[in-house]
Protein backbone atom coordinates (compact mmCIF):
# COMPACT_ATOMS: atom_id res chain seq x y z
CA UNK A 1 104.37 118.72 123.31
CA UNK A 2 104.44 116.54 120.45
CA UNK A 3 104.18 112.79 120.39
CA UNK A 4 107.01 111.19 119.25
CA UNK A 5 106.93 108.84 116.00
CA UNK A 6 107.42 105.13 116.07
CA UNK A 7 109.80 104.09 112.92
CA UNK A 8 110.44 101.18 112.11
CA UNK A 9 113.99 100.85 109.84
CA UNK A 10 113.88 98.62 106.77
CA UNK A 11 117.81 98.22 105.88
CA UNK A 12 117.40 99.11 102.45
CA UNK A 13 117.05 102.54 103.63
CA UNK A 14 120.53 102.12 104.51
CA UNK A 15 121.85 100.05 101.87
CA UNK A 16 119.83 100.25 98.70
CA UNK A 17 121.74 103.26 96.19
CA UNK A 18 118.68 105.43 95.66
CA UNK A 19 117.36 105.43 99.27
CA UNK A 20 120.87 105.93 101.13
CA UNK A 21 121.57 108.92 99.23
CA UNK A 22 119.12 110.65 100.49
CA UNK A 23 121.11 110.46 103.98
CA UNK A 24 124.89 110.29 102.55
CA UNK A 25 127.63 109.38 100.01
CA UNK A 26 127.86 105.94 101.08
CA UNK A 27 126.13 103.34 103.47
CA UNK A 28 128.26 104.41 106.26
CA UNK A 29 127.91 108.37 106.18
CA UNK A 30 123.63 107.53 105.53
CA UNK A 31 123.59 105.92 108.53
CA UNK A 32 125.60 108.06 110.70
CA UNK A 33 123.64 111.29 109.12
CA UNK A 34 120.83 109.76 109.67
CA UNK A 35 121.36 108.42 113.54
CA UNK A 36 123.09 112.12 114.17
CA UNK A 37 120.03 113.71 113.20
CA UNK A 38 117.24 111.65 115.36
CA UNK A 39 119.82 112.36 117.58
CA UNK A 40 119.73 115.86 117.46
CA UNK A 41 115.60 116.03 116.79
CA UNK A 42 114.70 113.74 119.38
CA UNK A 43 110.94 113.45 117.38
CA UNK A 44 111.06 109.91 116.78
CA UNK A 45 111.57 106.59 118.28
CA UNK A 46 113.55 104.07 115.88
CA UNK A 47 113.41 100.67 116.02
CA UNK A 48 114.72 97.59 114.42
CA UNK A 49 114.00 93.74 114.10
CA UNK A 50 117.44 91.99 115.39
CA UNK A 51 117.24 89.91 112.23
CA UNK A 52 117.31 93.21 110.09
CA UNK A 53 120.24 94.93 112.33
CA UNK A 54 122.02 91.16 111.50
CA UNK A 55 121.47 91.72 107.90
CA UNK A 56 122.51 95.47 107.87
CA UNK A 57 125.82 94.20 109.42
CA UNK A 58 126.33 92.32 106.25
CA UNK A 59 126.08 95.24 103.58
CA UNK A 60 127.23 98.05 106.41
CA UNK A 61 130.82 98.03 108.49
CA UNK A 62 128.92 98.69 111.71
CA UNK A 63 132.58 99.74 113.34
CA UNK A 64 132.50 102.55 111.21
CA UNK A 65 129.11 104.17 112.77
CA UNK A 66 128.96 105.35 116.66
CA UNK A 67 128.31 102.53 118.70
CA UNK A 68 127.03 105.38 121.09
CA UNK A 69 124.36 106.64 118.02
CA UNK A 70 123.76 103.34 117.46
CA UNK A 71 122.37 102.45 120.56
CA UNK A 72 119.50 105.42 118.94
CA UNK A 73 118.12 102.62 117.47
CA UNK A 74 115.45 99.76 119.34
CA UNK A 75 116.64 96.50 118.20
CA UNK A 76 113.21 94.71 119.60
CA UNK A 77 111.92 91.66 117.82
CA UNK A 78 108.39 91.65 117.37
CA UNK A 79 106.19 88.91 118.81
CA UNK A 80 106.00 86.14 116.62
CA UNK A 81 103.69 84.05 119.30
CA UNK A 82 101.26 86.65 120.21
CA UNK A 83 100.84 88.61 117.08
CA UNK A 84 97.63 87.37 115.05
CA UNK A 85 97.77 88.21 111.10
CA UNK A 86 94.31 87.65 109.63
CA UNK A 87 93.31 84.33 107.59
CA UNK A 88 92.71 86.65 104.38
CA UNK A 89 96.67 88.21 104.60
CA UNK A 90 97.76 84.42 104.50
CA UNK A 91 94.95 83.58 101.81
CA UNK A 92 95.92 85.88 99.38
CA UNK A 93 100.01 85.96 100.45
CA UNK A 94 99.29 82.05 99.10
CA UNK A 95 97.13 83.29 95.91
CA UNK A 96 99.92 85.52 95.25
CA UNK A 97 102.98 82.78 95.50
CA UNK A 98 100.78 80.37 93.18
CA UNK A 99 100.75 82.41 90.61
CA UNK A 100 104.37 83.74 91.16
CA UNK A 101 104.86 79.94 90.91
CA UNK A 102 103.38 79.54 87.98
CA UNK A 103 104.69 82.51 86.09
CA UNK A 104 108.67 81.48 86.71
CA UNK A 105 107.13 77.37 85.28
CA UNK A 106 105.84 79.38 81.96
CA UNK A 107 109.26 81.66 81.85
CA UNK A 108 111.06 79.00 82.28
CA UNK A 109 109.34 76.42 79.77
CA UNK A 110 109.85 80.12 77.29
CA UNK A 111 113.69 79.98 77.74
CA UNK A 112 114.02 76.09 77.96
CA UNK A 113 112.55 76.35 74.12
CA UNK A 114 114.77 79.30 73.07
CA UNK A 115 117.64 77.25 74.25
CA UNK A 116 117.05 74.51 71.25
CA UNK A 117 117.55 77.90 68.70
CA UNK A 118 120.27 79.64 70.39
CA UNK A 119 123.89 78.96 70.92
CA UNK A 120 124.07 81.96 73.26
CA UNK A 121 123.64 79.78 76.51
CA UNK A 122 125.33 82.01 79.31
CA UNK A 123 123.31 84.99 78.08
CA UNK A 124 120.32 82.86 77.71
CA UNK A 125 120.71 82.08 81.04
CA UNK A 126 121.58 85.42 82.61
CA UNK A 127 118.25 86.57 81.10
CA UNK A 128 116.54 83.51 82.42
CA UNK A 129 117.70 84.52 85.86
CA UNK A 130 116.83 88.54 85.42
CA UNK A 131 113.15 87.58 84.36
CA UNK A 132 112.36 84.86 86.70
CA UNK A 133 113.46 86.78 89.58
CA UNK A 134 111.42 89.35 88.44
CA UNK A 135 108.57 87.19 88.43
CA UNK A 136 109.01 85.56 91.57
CA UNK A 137 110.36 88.34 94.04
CA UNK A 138 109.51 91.56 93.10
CA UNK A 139 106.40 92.70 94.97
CA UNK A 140 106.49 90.51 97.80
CA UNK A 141 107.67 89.59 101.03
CA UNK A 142 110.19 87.25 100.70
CA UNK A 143 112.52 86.68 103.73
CA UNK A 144 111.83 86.46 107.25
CA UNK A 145 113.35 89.82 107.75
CA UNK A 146 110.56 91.03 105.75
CA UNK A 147 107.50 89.61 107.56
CA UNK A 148 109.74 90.77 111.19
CA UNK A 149 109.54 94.45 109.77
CA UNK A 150 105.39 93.44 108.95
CA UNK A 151 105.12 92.31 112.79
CA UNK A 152 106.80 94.60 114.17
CA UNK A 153 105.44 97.37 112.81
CA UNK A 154 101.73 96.33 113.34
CA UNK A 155 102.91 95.44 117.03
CA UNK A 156 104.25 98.86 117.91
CA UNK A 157 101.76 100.66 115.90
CA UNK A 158 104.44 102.28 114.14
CA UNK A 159 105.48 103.80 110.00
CA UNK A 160 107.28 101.33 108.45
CA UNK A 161 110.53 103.16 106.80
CA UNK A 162 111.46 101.34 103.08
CA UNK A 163 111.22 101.30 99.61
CA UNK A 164 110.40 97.89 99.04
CA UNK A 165 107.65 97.66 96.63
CA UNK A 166 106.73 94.11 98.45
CA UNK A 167 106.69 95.48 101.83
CA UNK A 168 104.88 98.52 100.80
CA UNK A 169 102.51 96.43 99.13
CA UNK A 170 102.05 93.89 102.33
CA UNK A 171 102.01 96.70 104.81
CA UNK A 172 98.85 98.39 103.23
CA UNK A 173 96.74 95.27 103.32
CA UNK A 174 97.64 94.66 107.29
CA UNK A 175 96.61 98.96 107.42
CA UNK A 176 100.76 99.69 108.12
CA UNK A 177 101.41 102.95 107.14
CA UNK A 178 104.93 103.53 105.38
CA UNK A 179 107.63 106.14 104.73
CA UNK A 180 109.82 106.31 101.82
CA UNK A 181 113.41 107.56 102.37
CA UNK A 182 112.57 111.13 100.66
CA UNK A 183 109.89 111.67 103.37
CA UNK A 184 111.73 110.10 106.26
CA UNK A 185 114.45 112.61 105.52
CA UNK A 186 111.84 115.65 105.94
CA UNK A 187 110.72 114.48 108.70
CA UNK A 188 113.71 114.09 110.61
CA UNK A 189 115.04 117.21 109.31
């Protein structure tokens, strides 16, 4: 008999274009494919930090999935007072955010000097935006539903199912192993 899998569900799978199409048309059909299959394989064990089922509810009408095949899914929050992270994760999460910091200060200081040549001051600042977002978000954690899906993975010993490049990134240096939504689909399949 085979050991079942513990999964733990990023809501991107769900709700980010190229990983819910792997599952369905839209958000709604993903996630009901997706629950009706663990349903029907019974090979792994899903489970979900409240805080991410909260924020699912805001891109997904929950109404619209089986509250039955719902209940497929673990919503455990991890242990925020008894899990330990080590000192070097929080060393270089800091290391990281300075010089996230400091790259949006030089775009920034870029687009505050373009602004004295150009008229073009929505599209000026729509770029702004694009870049220092860039700079400052992609490639980390950055929400508390992010560092839930860290604990809670590392508490249950489980894969950690996303595409986030930040949580992907994060995950490796606490030795979480992760699933993208291609290979989640084969393995449920």
């Amino acid at each position: 008999m085979r050991k079942k899998i513990n999964i733990v569900l990023d809501a991107n799978i769900f709700i980010n274009p190229s990983s819910f199409s792997y599952f369905g048309k839209t958000k709604e059909e993903a996630l009901n494919n997706f629950l009706e299959k663990i349903k029907k394989g019974k090979e792994v064990n899903c489970f979900i930090p409240p805080s991410v089922y909260k924020e699912l509810g805001n891109f997904i009408n929950l109404e619209k999935v089986s509250l039955k095949q719902l209940l497929l899914i673990n919503k455990k929050p991890p242990s925020q007072y008894e899990m330990l992270v080590p000192a070097i994760f929080i060393y270089e999460f800091i290391e990281d955010m300075r010089g996230r910091i400091n790259k949006g200060l030089r775009i920034a200081e870029k687009f505050t000097r373009q602004s004295k040549e150009e008229k073009k001051i929505d599209e000026l600042i729509k770029t702004l935006r694009n870049e220092y977002r860039q700079a400052l978000r992609e490639g980390i954690i950055d929400s508390k539903e992010d560092f839930d899906l860290l604990l809670l993975s590392k508490e249950i010993k489980g894969m950690l199912a996303t595409s986030d490049k930040g949580l992907i990134k994060w995950a490796s240096k606490l030795g979480i192993s992760c699933i993208l939504p291609e290979e989640l689909k084969e393995l449920i399949e």
